[in-house]
Protein backbone atom coordinates (compact mmCIF):
# COMPACT_ATOMS: atom_id res chain seq x y z
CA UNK A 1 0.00 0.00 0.00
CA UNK A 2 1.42 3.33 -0.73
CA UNK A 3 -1.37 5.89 -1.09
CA UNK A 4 1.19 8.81 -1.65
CA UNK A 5 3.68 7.27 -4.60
CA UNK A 6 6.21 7.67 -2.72
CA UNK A 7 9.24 5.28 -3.25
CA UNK A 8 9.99 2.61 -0.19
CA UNK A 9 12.60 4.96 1.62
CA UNK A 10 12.60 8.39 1.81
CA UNK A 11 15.67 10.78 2.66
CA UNK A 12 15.23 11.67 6.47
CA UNK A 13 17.55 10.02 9.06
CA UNK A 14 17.41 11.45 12.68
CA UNK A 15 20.94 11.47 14.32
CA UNK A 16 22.25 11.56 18.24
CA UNK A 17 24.94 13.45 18.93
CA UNK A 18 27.06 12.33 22.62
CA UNK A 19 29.43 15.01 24.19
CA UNK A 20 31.79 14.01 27.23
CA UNK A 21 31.58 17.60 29.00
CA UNK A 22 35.04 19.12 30.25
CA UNK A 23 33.07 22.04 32.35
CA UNK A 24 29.58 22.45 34.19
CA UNK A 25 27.03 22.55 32.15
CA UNK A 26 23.53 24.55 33.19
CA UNK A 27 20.71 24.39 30.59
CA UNK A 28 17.07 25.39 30.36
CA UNK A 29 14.67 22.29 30.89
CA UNK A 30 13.81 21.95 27.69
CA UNK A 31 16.89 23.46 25.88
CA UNK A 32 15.83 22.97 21.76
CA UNK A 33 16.52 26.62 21.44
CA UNK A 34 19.16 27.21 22.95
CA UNK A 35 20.84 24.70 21.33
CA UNK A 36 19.62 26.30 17.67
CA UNK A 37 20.69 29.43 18.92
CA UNK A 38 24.52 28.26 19.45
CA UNK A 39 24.41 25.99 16.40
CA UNK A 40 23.12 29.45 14.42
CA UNK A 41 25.97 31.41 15.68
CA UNK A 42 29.11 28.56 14.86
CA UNK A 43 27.73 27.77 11.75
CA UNK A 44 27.61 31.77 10.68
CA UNK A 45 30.83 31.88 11.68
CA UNK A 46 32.17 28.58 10.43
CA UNK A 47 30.21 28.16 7.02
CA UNK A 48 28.76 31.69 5.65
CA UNK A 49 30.23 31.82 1.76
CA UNK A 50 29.16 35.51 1.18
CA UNK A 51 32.13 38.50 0.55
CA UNK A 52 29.96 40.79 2.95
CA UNK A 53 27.38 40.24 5.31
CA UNK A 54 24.12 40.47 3.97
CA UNK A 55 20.31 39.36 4.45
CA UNK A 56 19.57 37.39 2.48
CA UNK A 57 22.37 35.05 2.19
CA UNK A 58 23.46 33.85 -0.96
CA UNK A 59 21.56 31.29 -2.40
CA UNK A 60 24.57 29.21 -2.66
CA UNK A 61 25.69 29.98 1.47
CA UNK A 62 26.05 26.58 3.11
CA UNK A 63 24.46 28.53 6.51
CA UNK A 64 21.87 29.78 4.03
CA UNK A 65 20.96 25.75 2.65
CA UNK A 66 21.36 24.80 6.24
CA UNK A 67 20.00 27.37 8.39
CA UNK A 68 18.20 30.17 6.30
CA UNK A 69 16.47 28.86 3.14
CA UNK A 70 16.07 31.26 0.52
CA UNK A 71 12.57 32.25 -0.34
CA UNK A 72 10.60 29.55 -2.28
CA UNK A 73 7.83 30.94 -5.22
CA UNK A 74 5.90 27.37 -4.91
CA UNK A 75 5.33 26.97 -1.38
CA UNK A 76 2.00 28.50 -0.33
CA UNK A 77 1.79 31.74 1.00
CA UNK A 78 2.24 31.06 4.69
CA UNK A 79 5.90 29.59 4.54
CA UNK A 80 7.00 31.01 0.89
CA UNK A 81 9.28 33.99 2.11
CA UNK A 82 11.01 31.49 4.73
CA UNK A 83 10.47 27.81 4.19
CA UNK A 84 11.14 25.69 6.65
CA UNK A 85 15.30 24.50 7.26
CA UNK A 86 16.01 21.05 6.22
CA UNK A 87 16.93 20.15 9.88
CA UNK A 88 14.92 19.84 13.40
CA UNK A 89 16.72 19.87 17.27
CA UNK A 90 15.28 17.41 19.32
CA UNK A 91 15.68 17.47 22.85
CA UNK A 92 13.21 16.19 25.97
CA UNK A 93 10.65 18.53 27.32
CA UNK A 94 11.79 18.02 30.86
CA UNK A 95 15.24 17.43 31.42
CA UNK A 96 18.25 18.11 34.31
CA UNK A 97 18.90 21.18 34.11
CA UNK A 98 22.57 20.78 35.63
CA UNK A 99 25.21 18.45 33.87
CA UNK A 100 28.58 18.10 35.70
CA UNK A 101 32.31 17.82 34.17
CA UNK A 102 32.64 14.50 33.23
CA UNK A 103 29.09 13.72 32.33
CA UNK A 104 27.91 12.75 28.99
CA UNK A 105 25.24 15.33 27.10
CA UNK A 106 23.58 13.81 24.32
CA UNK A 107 20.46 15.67 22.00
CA UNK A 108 18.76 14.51 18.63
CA UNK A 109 19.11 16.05 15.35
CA UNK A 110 16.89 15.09 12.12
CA UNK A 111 18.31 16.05 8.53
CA UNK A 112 16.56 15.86 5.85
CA UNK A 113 16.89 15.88 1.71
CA UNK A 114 20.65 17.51 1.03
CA UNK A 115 21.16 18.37 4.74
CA UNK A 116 22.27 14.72 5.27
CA UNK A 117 25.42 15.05 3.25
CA UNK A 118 26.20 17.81 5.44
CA UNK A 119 26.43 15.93 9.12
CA UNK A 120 30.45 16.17 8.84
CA UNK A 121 29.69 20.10 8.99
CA UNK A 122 27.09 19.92 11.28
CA UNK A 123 28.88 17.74 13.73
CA UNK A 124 32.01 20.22 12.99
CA UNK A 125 30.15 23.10 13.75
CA UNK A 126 28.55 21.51 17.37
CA UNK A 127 31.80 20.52 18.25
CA UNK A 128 33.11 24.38 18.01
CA UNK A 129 29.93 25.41 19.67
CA UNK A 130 30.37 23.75 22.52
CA UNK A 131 33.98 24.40 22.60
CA UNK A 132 33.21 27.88 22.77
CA UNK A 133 30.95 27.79 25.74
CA UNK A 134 27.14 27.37 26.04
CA UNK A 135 24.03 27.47 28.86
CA UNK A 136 24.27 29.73 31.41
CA UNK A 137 27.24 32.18 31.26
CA UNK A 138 27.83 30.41 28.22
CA UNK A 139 29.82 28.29 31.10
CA UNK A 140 29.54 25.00 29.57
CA UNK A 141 32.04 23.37 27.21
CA UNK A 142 32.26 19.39 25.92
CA UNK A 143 33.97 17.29 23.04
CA UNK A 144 32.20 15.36 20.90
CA UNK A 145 32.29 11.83 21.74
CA UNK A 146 30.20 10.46 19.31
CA UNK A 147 27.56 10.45 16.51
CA UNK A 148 25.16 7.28 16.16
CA UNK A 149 22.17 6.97 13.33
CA UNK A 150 18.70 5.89 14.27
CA UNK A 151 17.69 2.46 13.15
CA UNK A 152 14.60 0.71 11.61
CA UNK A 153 13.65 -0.41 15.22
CA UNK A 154 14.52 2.79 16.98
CA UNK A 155 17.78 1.86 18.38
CA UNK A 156 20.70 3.86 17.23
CA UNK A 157 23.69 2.28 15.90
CA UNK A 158 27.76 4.24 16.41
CA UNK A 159 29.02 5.72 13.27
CA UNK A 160 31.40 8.07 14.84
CA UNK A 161 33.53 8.01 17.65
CA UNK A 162 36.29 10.10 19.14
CA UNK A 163 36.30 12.71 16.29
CA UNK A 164 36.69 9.47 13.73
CA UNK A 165 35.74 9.72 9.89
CA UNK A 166 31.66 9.13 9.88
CA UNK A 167 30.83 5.82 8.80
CA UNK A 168 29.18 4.78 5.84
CA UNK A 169 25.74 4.58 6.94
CA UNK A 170 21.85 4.44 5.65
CA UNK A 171 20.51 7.84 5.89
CA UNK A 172 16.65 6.82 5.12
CA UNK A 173 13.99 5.90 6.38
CA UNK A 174 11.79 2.76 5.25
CA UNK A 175 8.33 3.21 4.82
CA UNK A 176 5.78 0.36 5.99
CA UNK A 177 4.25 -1.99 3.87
CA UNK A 178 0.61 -1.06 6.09
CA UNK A 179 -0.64 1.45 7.45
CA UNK A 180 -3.78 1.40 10.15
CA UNK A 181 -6.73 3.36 10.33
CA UNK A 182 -6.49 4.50 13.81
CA UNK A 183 -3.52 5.12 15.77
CA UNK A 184 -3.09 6.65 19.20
CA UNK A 185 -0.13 9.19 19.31
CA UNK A 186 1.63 11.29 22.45
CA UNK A 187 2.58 14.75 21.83
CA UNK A 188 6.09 14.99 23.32
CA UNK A 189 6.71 18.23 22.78
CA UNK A 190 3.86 21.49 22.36
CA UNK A 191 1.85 21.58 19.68
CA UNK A 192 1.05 25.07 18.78
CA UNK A 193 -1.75 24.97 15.80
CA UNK A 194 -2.27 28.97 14.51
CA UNK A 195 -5.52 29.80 13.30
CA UNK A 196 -6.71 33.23 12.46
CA UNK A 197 -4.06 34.72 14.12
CA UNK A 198 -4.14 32.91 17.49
CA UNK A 199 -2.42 30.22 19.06
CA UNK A 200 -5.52 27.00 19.35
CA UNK A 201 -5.79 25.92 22.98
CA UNK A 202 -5.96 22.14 24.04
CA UNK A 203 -9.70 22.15 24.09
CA UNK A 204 -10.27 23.62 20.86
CA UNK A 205 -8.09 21.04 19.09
CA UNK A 206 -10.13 18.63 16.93
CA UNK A 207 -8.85 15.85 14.42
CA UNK A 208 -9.63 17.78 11.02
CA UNK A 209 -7.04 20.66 12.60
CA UNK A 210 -4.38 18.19 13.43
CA UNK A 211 -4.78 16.42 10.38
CA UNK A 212 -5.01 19.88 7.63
CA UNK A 213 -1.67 20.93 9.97
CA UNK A 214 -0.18 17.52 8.85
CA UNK A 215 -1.12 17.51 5.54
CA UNK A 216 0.41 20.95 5.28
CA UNK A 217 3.74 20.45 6.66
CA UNK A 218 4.33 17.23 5.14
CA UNK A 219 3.62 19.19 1.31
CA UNK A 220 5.99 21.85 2.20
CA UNK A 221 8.74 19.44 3.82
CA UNK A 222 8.10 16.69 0.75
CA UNK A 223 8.16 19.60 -1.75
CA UNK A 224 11.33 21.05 -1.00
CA UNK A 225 13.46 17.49 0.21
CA UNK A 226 11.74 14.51 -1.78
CA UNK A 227 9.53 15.87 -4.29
CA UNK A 228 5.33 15.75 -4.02
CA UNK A 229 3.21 13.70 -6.14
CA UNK A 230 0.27 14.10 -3.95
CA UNK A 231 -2.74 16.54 -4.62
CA UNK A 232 -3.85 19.22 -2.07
CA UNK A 233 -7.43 19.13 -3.16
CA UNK A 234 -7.86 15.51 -2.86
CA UNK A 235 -6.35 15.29 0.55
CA UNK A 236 -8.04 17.91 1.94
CA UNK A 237 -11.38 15.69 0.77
CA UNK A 238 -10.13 12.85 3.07
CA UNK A 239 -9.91 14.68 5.84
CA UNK A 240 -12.86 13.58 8.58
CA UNK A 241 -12.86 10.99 11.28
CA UNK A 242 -13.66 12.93 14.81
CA UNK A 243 -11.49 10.51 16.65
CA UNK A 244 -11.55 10.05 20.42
CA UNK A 245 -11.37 13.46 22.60
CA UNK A 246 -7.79 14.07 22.87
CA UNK A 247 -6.06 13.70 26.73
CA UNK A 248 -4.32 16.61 26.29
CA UNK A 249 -2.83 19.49 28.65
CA UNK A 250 -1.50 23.12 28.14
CA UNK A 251 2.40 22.93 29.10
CA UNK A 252 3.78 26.79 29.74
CA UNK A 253 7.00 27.52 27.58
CA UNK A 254 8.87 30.60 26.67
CA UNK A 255 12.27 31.88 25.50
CA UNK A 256 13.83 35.12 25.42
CA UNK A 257 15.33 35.90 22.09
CA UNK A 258 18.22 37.72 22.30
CA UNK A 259 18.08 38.90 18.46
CA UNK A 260 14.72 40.74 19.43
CA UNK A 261 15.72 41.31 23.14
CA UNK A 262 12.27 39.90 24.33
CA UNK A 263 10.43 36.72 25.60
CA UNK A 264 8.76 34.90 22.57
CA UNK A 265 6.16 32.36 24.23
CA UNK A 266 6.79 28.86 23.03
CA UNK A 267 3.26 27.18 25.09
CA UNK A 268 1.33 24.65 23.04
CA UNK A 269 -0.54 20.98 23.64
CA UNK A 270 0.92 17.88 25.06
CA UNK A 271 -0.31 14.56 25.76
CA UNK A 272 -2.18 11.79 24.14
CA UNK A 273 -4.40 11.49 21.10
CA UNK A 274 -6.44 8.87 19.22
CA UNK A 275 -7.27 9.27 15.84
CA UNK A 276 -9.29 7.15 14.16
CA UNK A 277 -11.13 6.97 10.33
CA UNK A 278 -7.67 7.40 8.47
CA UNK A 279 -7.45 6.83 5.20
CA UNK A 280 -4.04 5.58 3.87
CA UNK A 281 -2.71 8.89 2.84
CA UNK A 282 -2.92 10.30 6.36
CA UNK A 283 -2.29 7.36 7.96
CA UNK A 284 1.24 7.42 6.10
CA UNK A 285 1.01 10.88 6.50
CA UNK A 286 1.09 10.39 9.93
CA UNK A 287 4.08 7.77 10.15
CA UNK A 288 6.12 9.92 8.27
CA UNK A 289 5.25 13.16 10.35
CA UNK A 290 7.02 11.29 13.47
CA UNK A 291 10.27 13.02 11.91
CA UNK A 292 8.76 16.66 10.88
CA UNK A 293 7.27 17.78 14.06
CA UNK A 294 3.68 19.85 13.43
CA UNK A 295 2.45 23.66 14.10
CA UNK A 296 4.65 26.73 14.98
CA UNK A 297 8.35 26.66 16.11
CA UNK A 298 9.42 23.25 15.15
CA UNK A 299 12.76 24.90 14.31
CA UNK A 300 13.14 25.07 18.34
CA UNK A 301 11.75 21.74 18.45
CA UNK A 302 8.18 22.04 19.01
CA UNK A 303 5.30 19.37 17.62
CA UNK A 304 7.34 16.31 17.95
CA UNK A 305 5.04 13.28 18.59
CA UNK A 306 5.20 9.47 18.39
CA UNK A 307 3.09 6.68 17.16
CA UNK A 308 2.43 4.58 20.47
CA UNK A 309 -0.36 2.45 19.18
CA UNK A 310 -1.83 1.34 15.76
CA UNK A 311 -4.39 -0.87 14.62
C-alpha cells in the first residue's frame, strides 16, 4: 500500500549526537533553542560563503541551505518567504537542568533531503559550539564523543567516535508496507496549531485541525526534500474521522530571544491522542510526520510526537 507514490525509503535520518563535558554545564529544561541558537551562531561563523554580510544570504551559502532557506515561489503563502530548514533539534521537554564535568550530554538532530550530506559540517560546527561555551554564562564546554544513526527499530547504531571519519551509513527511512486506520499518538513536545491569528488551545483542538496541519507540513517538507506527487485538493477531501477526545494538557513555555531582546512564548498541547477513520494517505502521512514535528516553532523543536499504538 502506498497511497502517496512515494518510493519505499525516503531521505530523512534522525541522528544523536554524545558530548563528554570538560566544564559544568547549566541548561534550560527543555533546551531545543538554545541549542539552535549556538548551532546558528558557529555555523555563521564557520560556514557563511558571502564576501559581505548580507540578508539574504546567498543562495549558494552553506548557513543559508542549512540554516536560512532562501525564499521559495511554490510553497503556499504562509511559509513562501522562509520555508522551513532542512533540519529539526530534538531534545526532551523536561530534562536536568545541571550536567557536571565529566558527564555525557547527548540531543537529537533530524536532517533531511541535502542536509544529510552535510552531518560532517554539522557535527564540525557543534563541536566548536560547545567548545566555545554554552548554557548559562555560556559556562559549559564538551567534546564530541560520538555520533550514532537511528535504526529501523529505533535503536541507534555508532558511526562516529572520538572525532573518527563518519561511517558509511543508511541515511533513510523505510516506509511500511501497512498502514492502520487508527492510531493513538503522544505529543512529546507542544503543539502550537495557529488559526486566524491565534495560538488554538488544548480544548479547541479537533482531528480535522491536526490532520489539515499535517497535511500541510508534510507538502511543504516533501516539496522542498523529496519531491510531491500528492494533490492538495484531494487530501483535503479525506480529511474527517472525529477521533476520540484528545487527553491533552497546556504545558507553559517561553524563551527570550536575544536577536529581538524579548520573551517569545513557546506554550502549546501535550499529551495523548487517538485518531481514528484514516485513510491511507494520512495514515502514512502520519508515520512519516514522526520526523517533521507539526504547528509553529518546530525549528526550536516544538510538535514532535510518536506513534504509540496502531491498529
Amino acid at each position: 500500500m502506498n497511497p502517496l507514490n512515494l518510493p519505499s525509503e525516503l531521505p530523512i535520518a534522525r541522528y544523536r549526537l554524545h558530548f563528554t563535558l570538560t566544564h559544568d554545564l547549566q541548561l534550560p529544561p527543555y533546551a531545543a533553542s538554545t541549542l539552535r541558537g549556538v548551532f546558528g551562531h558557529a555555523l555563521l561563523a564557520a560556514a557563511c560563503t558571502c564576501d559581505t554580510p548580507q540578508t539574504p544570504h546567498l543562495p549558494d551559502c552553506p548557513y543559508a541551505q542549512i540554516f536560512e532557506p532562501a525564499p521559495c515561489a511554490d510553497l503556499p503563502s504562509s511559509v513562501r518567504q522562509s520555508p522551513p530548514p532542512p533540519y529539526l533539534i530534538e531534545t526532551p521537554l523536561i530534562a536536568p537542568t545541571h550536567f557536571p564535568a565529566g558527564a555525557d550530554y547527548a540531543f537529537d538532530l533530524v536532517l533531511f533531503g541535502r542536509a544529510r550530506h552535510s552531518l560532517p559540517l554539522i557535527a564540525a560546527v557543534f563541536t566548536q559550539a560547545f567548545a566555545r561555551g554554552l548554557g548559562a554564562n555560556n559556562a559549559g564546554k564538551g567534546e564530541l564523543s560520538g555520533i550514532a544513526v537511528q535504526q529501523a527499530d529505533g535503536s541507534f547504531l555508532t558511526i562516529s567516535e572520538r572525532g573518527s571519519p563518519i561511517a558509511l551509513h543508511d541515511n533513510h527511512i523505510r516506509l511500511p508496507e501497512r498502514y492502520p486506520t487508527q492510531a493513538c499518538i503522544q505529543l512529546l513536545t507542544p503543539l502550537r496549531i495557529q488559526q486566524k491569528g491565534r495560538i488554538l488551545r488544548e480544548t479547541e483542538l479537533t482531528q480535522a485541525v491536526f490532520l489539515r496541519q499535517l497535511m500541510r507540513r508534510y507538502l511543504t517538507l516533501a516539496h522542498l526534500n523529496w519531491g510531491n506527487h500528492a494533490n492538495a485538493a484531494e487530501l483535503s477531501a479525506q480529511i474527517g474521522g472525529q477521533g476520540v477526545p484528545p487527553r491533552l494538557s497546556w504545558h507553559e513555555h517561553r524563551r527570550f530571544s536575544n536577536r529581538q531582546k524579548q520573551i517569545t512564548p513557546l506554550s502549546g498541547a501535550i499529551g495523548t491522542w487517538e485518531l481514528t477513520g484514516l485513510t491511507p494517505a494520512f495514515s502514512q502521512m502520519l508515520y512519516i510526520g514522526q520526523w517533521l514535528h507539526l504547528g509553529k516553532e518546530t525549528v526550536f523543536g516544538n510538535g514532535q510526537y510518536r506513534i504509540i499504538q496502531a491498529a
